[in-house]
Protein backbone atom coordinates (compact mmCIF):
# COMPACT_ATOMS: atom_id res chain seq x y z
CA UNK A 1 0.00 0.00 0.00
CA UNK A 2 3.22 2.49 0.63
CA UNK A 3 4.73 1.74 -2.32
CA UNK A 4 0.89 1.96 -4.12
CA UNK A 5 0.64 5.70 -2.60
CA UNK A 6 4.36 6.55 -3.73
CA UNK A 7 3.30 5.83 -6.94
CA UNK A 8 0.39 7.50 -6.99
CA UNK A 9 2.68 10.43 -5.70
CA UNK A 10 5.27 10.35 -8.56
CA UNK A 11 2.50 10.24 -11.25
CA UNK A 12 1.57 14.01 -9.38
CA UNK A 13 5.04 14.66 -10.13
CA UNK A 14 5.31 13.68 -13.75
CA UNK A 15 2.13 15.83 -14.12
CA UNK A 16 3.76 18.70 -12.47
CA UNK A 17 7.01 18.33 -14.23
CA UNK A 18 5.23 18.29 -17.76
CA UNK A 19 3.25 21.34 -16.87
CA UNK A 20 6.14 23.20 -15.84
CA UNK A 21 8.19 22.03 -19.28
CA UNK A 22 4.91 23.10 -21.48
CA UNK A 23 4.30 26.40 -20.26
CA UNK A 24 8.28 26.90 -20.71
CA UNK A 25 7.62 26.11 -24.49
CA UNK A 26 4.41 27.89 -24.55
CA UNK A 27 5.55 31.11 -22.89
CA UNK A 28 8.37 31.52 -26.01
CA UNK A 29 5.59 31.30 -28.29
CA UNK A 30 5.13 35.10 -30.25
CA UNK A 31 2.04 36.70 -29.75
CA UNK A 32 -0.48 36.87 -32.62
CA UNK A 33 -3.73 38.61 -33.37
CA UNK A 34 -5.82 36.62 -31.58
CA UNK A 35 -3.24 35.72 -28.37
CA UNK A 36 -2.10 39.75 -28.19
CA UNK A 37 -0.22 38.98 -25.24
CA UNK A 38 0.79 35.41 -26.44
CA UNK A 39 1.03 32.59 -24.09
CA UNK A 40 3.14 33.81 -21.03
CA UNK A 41 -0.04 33.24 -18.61
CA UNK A 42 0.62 29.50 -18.93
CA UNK A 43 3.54 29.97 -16.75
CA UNK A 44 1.42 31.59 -14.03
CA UNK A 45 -1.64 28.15 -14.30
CA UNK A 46 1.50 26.19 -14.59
CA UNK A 47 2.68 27.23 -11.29
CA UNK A 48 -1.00 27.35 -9.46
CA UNK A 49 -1.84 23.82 -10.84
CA UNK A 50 2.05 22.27 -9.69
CA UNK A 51 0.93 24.02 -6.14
CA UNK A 52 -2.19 22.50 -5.92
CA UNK A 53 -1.07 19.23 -7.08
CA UNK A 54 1.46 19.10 -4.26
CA UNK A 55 -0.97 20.18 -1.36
CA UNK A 56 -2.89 17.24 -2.57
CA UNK A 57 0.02 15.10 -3.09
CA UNK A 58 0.87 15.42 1.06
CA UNK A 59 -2.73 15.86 2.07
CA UNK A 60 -2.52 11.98 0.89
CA UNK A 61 0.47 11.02 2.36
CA UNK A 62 -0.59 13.10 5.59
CA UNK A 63 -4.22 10.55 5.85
CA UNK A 64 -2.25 7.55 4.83
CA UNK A 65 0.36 8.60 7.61
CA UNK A 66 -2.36 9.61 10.25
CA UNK A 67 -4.07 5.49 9.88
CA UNK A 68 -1.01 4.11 10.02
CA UNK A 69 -0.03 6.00 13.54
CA UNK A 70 -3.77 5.15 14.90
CA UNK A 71 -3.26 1.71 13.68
CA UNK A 72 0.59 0.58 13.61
CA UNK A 73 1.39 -2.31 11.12
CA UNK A 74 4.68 -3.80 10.44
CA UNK A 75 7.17 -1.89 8.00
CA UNK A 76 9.57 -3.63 5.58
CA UNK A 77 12.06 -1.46 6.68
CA UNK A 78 14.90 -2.94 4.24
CA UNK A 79 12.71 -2.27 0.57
CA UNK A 80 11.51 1.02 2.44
CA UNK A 81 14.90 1.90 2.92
CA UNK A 82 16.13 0.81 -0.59
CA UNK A 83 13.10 2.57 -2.43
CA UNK A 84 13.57 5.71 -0.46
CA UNK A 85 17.38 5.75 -1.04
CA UNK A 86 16.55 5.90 -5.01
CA UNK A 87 13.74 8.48 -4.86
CA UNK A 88 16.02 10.75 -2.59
CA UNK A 89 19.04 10.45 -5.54
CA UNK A 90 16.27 10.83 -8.59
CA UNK A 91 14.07 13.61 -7.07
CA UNK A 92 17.32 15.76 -5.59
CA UNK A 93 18.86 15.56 -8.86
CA UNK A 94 15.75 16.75 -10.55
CA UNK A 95 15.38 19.36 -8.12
CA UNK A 96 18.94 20.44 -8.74
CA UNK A 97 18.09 20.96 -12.40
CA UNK A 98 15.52 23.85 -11.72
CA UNK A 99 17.51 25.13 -9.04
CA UNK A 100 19.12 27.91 -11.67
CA UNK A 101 16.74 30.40 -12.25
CA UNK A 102 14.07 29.76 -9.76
CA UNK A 103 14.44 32.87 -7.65
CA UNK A 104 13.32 35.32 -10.40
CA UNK A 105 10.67 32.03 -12.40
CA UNK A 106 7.66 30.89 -10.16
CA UNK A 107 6.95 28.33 -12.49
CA UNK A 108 10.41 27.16 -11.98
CA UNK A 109 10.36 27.76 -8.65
CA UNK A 110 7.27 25.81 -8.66
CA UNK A 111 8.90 23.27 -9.67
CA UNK A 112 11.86 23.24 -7.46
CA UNK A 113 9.57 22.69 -4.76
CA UNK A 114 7.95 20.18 -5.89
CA UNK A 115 11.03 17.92 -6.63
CA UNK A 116 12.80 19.28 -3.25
CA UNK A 117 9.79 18.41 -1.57
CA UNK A 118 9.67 14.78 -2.54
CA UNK A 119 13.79 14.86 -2.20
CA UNK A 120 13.07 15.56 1.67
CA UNK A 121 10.12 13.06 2.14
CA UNK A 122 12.10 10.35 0.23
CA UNK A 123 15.37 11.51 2.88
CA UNK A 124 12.79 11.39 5.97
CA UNK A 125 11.46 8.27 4.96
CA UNK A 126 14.75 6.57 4.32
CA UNK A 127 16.16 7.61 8.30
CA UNK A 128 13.35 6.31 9.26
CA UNK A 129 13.71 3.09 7.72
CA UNK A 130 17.14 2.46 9.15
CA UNK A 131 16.06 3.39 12.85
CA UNK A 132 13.14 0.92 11.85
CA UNK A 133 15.68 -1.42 10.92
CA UNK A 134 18.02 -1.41 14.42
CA UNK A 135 15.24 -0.77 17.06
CA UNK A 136 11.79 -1.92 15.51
CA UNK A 137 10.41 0.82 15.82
CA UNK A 138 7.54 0.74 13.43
CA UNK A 139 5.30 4.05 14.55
CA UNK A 140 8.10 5.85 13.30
CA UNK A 141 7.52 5.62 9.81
CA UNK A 142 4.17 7.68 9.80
CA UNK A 143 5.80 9.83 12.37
CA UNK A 144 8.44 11.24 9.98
CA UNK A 145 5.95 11.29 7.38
CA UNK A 146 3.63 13.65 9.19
CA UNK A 147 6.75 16.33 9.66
CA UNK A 148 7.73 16.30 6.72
CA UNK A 149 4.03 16.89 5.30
CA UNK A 150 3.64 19.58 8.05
CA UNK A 151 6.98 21.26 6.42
CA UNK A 152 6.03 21.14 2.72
CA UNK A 153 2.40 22.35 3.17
CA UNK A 154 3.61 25.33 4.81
CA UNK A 155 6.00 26.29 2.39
CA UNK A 156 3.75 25.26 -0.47
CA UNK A 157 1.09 27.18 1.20
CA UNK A 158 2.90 30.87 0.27
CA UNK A 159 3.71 29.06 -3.36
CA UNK A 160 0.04 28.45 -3.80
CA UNK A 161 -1.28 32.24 -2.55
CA UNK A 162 1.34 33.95 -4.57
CA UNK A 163 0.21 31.75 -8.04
CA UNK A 164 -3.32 32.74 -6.95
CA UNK A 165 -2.78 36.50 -6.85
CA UNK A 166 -1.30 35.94 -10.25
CA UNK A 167 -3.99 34.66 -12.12
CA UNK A 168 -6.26 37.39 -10.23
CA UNK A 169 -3.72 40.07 -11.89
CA UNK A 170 -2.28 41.34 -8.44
CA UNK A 171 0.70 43.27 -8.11
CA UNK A 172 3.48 40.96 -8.29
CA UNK A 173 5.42 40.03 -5.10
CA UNK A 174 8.53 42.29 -4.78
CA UNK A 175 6.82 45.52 -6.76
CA UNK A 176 4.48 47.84 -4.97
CA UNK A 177 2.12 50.19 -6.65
CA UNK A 178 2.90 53.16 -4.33
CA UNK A 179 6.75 53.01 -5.24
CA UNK A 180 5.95 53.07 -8.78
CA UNK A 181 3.16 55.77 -8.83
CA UNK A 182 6.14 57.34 -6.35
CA UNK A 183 9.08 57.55 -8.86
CA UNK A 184 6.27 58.14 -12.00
CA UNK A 185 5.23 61.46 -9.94
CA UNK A 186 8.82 62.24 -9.35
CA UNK A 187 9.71 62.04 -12.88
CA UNK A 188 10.94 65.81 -14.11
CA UNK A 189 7.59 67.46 -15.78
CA UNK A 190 4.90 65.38 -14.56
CA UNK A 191 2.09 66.56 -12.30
CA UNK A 192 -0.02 64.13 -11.54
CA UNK A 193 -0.34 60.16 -12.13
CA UNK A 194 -3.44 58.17 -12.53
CA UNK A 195 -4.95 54.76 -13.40
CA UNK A 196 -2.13 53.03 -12.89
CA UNK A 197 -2.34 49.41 -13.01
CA UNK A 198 0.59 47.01 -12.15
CA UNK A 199 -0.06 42.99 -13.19
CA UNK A 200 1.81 39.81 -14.35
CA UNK A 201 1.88 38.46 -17.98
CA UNK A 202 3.46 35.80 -16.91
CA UNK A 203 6.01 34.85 -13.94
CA UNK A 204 8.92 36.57 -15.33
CA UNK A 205 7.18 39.64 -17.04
CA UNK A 206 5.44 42.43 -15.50
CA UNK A 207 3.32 44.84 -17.06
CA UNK A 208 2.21 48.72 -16.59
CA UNK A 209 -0.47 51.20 -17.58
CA UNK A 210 -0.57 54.06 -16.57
CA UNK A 211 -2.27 58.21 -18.13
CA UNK A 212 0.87 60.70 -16.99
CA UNK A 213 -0.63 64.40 -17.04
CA UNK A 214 2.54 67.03 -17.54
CA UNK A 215 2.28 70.20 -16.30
CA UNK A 216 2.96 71.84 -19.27
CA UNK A 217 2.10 70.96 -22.88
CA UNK A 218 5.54 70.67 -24.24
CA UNK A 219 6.62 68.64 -21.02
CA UNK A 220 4.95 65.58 -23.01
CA UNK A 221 7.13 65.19 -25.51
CA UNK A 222 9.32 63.50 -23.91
CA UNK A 223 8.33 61.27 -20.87
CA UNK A 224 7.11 58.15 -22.23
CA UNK A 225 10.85 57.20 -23.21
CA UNK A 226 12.26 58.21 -19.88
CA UNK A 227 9.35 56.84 -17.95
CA UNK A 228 10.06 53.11 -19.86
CA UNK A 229 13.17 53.42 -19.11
CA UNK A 230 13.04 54.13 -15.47
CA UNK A 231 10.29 51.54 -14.82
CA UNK A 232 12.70 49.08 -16.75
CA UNK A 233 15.72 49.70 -14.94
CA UNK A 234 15.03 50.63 -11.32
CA UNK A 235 11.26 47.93 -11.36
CA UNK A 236 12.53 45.47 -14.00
CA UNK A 237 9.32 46.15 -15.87
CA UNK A 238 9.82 45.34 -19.64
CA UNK A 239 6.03 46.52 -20.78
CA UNK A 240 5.10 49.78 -20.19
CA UNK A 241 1.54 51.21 -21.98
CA UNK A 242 2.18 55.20 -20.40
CA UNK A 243 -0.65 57.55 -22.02
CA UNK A 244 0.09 61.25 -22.08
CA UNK A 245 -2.96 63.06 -21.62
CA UNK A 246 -4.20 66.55 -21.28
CA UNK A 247 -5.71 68.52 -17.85
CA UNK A 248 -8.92 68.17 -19.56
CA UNK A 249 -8.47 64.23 -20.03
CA UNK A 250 -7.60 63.57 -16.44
CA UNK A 251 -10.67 65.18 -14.99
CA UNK A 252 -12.50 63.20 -17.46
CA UNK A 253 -10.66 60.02 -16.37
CA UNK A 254 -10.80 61.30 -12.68
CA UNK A 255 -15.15 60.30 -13.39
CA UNK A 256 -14.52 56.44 -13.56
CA UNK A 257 -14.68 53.99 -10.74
CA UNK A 258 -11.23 52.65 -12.03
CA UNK A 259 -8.62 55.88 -11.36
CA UNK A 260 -6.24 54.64 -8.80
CA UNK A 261 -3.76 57.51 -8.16
């Protein structure tokens, strides 16, 4: 039944792996008239679905370990040990393959998780097998088990909010919408900033719109270039849609529900 669950467990994996690979394929793919924004939002499911896949990956092994404490049956600590041993040197040196890159991906971060995850569980599992195997000690199996579940569901937990805010088209983590409204107001010329509107296009690429007002007419001419290439260098924002509008315009816009600043 253990080795039924792992099973079970890897096919998540595979799943999670392949999702991961596709949207990385999908993501390179150029935009086109009907896909404007072409397919970089597949990194963002990509990374929500490998989350929720892992939550229910250790909500299983978390009942299966929870019986098997209530009800205690005898481990084969030696093929435990051996099967454990082989999952801990496949799924560490998977995980070591999306360890590049992860920090600044959450689809490859995703990813990472996953496969460091199941590198940890596999490395639990296997000391427990060899205490198992010098004292007897049977309970200790779902024991180690429950940790380690306790462990990945937290950190899996802020994986799974921050894919979430993603596909709601939240700010992403690590960019605030005051700073940037902040350095947009600061910008020589400019007096005042509104509907501006910070969201993913995928987990690498950020996107901004935002209607700049200058104080004077001939002030205009010349911020979108420096305001892309502020918002690029000091918010690593590559896409930038800045409108330069008139006084007239921004009490127009200052009418709808959707003005932010």
């Amino acid at each position: 039944m253990a080795l039924l669950a792992d099973a079970v467990h890897n096919l998540g994996d595979v799943l999670g792996l392949l999702l991961a690979w596709g949207a990385t394929i999908l993501v390179r793919r150029a935009p086109t008239p009907g896909r404007t924004y072409g397919w970089g939002r597949t990194t963002i499911l990509a990374s929500l679905a490998n989350a929720v896949l892992l939550l229910v990956s250790v909500g299983a092994i978390g009942l299966e370990a929870v019986q098997r404490l209530l009800a205690p049956t005898p481990v084969e600590a030696g093929l435990v040990a051996l099967v454990a041993g082989a999952g801990l040197i496949v799924n560490g040196a998977t995980a070591m393959l999306f360890m590049r890159g992860r920090e600044g991906d959450l689809n490859l971060r995703s990813a990472f998780t996953h496969m460091a995850a199941d590198a940890a569980l596999s490395a639990g599992v296997l000391v427990a097998a060899l205490i198992i195997m010098r004292t007897g000690a049977s309970w200790l199996d779902p024991l180690v088990s429950l940790a380690i579940v306790g462990v990945i569901g937290f950190s899996t937990w802020s994986l799974l909010r921050e894919s979430a805010n993603l596909a709601l088209d939240a700010v992403p983590a690590g960019l605030s919408q005051f700073e940037i409204g902040n350095f947009l107001s600061g910008l020589p010329g400019v007096s005042e900033v509104h509907d501006l509107h910070v969201w993913a296009l995928s987990t690498t690429e950020t996107a901004v719109t935002v209607h700049l007002v200058p104080a004077a007419a001939e002030d205009g001419l010349g911020l979108v270039p420096i305001a892309v290439a502020g918002l690029k260098q000091r918010f690593g924002i590559g896409h930038a849609t800045i409108q330069v509008e008139s006084v007239d315009c921004a009490q127009a816009c200052a009418l709808r529900s959707d003005a932010v600043i």
